[in-house]
Protein backbone atom coordinates (compact mmCIF):
# COMPACT_ATOMS: atom_id res chain seq x y z
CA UNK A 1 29.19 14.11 -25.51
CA UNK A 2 27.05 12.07 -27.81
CA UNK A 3 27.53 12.33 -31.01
CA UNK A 4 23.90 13.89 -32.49
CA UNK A 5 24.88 16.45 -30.13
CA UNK A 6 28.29 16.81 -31.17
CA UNK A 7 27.38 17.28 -34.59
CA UNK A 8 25.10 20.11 -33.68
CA UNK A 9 27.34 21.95 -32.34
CA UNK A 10 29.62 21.38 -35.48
CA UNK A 11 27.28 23.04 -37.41
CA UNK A 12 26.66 25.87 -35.45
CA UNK A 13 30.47 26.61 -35.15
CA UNK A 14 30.46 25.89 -38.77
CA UNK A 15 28.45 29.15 -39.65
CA UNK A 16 29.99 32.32 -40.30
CA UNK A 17 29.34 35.36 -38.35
CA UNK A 18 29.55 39.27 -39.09
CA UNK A 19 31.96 41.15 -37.17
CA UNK A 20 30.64 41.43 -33.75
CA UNK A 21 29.61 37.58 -33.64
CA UNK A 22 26.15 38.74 -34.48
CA UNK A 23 24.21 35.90 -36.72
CA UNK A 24 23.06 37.74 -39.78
CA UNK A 25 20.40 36.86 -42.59
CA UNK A 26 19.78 38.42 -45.31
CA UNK A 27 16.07 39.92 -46.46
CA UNK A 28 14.80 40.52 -49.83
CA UNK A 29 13.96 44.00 -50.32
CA UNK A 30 10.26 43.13 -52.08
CA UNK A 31 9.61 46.33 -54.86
CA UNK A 32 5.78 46.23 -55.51
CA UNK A 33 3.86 49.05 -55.72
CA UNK A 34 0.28 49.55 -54.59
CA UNK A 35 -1.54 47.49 -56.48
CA UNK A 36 1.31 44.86 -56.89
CA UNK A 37 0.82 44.60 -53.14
CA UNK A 38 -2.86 44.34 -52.63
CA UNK A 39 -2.68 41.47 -55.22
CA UNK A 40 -0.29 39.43 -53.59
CA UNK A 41 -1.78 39.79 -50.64
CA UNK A 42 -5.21 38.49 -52.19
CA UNK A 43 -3.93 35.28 -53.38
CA UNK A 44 -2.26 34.36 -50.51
CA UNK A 45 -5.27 35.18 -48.12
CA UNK A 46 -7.42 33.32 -50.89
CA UNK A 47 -5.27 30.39 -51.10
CA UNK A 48 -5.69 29.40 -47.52
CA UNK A 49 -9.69 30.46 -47.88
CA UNK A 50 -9.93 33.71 -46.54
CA UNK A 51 -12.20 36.12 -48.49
CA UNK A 52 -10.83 39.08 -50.15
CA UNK A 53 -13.27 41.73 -51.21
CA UNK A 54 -12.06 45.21 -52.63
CA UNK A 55 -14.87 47.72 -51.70
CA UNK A 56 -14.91 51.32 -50.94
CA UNK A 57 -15.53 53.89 -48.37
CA UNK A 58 -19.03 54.59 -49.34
CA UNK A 59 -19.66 50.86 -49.88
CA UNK A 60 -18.12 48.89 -47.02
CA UNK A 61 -21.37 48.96 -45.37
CA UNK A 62 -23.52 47.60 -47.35
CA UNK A 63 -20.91 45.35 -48.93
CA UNK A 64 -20.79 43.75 -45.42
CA UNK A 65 -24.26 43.34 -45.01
CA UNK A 66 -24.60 41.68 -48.37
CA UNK A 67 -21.60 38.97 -46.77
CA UNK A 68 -23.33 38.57 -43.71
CA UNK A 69 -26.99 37.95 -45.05
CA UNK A 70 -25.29 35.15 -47.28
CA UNK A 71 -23.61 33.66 -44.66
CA UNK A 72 -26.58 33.84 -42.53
CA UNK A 73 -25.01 35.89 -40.18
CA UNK A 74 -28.25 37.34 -37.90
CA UNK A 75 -25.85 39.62 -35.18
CA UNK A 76 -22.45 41.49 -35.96
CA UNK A 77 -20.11 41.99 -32.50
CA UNK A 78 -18.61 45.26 -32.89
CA UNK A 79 -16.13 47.98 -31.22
CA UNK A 80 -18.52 51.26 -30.75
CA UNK A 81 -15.49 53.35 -29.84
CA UNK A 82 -13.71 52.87 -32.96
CA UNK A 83 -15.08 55.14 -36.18
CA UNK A 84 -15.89 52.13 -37.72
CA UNK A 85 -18.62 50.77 -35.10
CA UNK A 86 -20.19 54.44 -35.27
CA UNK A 87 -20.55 53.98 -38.99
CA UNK A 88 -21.86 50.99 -37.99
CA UNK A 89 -24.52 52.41 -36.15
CA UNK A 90 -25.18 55.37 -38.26
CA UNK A 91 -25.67 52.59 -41.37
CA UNK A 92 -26.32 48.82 -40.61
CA UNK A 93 -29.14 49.33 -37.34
CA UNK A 94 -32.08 49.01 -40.07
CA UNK A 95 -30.17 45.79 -41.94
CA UNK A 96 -32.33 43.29 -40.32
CA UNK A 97 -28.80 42.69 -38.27
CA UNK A 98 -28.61 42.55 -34.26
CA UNK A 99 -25.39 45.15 -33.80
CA UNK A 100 -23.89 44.33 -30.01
CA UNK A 101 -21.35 46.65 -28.97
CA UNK A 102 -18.46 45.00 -27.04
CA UNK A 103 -18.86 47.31 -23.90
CA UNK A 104 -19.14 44.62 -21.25
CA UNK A 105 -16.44 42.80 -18.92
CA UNK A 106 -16.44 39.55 -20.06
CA UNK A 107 -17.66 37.50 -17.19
CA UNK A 108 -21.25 39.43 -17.58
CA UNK A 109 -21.79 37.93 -20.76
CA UNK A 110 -19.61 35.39 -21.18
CA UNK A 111 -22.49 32.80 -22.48
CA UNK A 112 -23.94 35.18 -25.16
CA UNK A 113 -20.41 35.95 -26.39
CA UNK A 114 -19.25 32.24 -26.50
CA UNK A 115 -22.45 30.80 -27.77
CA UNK A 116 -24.46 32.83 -29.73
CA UNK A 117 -21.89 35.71 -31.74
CA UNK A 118 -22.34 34.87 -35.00
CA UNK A 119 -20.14 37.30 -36.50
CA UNK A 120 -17.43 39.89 -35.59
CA UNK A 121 -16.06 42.99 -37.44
CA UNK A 122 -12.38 44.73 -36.39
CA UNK A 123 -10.32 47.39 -37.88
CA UNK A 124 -6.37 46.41 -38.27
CA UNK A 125 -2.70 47.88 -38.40
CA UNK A 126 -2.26 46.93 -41.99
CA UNK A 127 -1.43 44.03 -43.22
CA UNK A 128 1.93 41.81 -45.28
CA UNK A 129 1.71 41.22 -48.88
CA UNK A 130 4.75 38.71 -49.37
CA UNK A 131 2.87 36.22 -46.56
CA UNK A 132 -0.68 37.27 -46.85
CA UNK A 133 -1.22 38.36 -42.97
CA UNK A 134 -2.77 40.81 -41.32
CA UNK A 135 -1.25 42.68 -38.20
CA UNK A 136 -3.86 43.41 -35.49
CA UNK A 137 -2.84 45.21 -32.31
CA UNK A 138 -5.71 44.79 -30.04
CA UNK A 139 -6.81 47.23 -27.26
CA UNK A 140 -9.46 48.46 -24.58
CA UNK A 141 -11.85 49.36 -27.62
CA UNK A 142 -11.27 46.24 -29.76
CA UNK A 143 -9.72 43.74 -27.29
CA UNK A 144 -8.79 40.35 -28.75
CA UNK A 145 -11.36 38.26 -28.21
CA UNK A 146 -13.45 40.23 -31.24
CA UNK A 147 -11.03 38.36 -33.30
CA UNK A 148 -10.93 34.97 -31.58
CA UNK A 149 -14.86 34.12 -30.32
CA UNK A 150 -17.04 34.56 -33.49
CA UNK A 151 -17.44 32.09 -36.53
CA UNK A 152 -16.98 35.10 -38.79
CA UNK A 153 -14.26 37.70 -38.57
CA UNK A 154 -14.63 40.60 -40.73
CA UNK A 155 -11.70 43.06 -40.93
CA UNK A 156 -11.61 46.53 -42.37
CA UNK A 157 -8.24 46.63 -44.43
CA UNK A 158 -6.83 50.06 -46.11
CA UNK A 159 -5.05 49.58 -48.95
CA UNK A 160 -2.14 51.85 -48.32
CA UNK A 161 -1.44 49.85 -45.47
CA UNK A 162 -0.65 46.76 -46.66
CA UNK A 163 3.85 46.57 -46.84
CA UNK A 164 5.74 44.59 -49.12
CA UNK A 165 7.33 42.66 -45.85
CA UNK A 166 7.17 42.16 -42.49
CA UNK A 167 10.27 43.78 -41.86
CA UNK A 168 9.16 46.85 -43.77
CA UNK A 169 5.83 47.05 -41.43
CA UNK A 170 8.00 46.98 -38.29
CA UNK A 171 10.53 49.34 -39.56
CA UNK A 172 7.59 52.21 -40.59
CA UNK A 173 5.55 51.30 -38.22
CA UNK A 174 7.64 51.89 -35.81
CA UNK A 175 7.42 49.26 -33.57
CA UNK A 176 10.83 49.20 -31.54
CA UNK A 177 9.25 52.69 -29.96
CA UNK A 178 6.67 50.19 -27.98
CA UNK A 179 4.37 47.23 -28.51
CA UNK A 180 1.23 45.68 -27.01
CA UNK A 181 1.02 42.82 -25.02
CA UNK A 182 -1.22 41.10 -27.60
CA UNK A 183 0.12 41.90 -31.25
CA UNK A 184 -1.26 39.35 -33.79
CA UNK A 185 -0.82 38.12 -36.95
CA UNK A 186 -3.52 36.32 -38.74
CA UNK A 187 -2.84 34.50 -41.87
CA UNK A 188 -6.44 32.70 -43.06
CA UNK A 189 -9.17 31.16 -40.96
CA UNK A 190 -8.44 29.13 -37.71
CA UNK A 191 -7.03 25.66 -39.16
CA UNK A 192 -5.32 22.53 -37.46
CA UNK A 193 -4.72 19.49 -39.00
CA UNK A 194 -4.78 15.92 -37.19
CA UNK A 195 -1.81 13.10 -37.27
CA UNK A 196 -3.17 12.03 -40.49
CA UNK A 197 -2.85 15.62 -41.76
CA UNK A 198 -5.91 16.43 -42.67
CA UNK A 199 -6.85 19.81 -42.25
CA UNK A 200 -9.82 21.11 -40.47
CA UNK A 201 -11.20 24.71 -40.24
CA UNK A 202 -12.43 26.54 -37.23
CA UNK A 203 -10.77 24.25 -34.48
CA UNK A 204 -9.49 26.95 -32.55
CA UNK A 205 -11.35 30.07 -34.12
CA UNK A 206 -13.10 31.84 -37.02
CA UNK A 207 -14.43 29.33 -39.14
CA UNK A 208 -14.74 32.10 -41.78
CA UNK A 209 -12.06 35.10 -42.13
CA UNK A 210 -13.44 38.30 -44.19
CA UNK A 211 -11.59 40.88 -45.50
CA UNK A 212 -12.90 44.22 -46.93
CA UNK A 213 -9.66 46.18 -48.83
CA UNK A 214 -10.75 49.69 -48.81
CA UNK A 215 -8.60 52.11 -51.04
């Protein structure tokens, strides 16, 4: 045994265990309350340049449309199943804004959504003040791709549903009862950075991450 190796394992012997041999960590309990929460979870998403807008339920339309004119945005990608994308319909078709429902397989579009989406919109689980993430669990209605494609992701965020921790979101939640194949968390714009570290935007993904808290 060489010894790098052998001190490894020195270490790992080293650590103490909880009865049963299971490894145990502690996690802060975080108490915040409402606003406390959407707060924290502001800076952090503003800190890596996500934008954080608190809106309404009245107002998230047009708030949107406002963001996507001054981004130059001229088509939104959208889930009409959901009871956002009918709002959608019901509210943005006169914006000067192309809607397109996702409601194709993607090999009979695949061009159009690769090369000429310039913006996407997508409900969300809730999201993680103490890191700043948002959980997304995508499905039939909003697959993944929504998310991934577009220069601009726009998410609809409900303020009740951000949670102190991750922990807490998995223990309401409820996720040991089942999970989907695709569960993401998204913490800022797509980002990368190079052997010189220097970090670049949009390698990988959105460009530009949007976030409309609605209370």
């Amino acid at each position: 045994m060489n010894e790098s190796r052998r001190q490894i394992l020195d270490r790992l012997r080293a650590v103490s265990r909880e009865e049963g041999g299971v490894l145990q960590r502690r996690v802060d309990r975080r108490v915040w309350n409402q606003d406390e929460k959407v707060q924290r979870f502001a800076e952090c998403m503003s800190a890596v340049r996500a934008e954080v807008y608190r809106t309404s339920e009245v107002s998230w339309v047009n708030d949107l449309q406002r963001i996507l004119k001054s981004k130059g945005a001229g088509n939104l990608l959208y889930a009409p199943a959901k009871a956002h994308g009918k709002l959608l319909r019901e509210d943005l078709s006169s914006s000067g804004i192309e809607l397109v429902p996702y409601d194709l397989e993607v090999e009979r579009w695949k061009r159009r959504l690769f090369e000429q989406m310039d913006a996407s919109i997508t409900g969300c689980r809730g999201a993680i003040a103490e890191t700043g993430s948002l959980i997304l669990w995508p499905d039939e209605d909003e697959p993944r791709l929504l998310s991934l494609i577009p220069p601009i992701h726009c998410v609809l965020l409900r303020a009740e549903q951000i949670y102190s921790t991750f922990s807490e979101a998995i223990d309401i939640q409820g996720w040991a009862d089942g999970m989907p194949t695709n569960a993401l968390l998204i913490s800022g714009p797509s980002k990368s950075a190079d052997i010189a570290q220097v970090l670049a935007y949009g390698v990988h993904g959105p460009k530009s991450l949007v976030i409309l808290i609605i209370p």
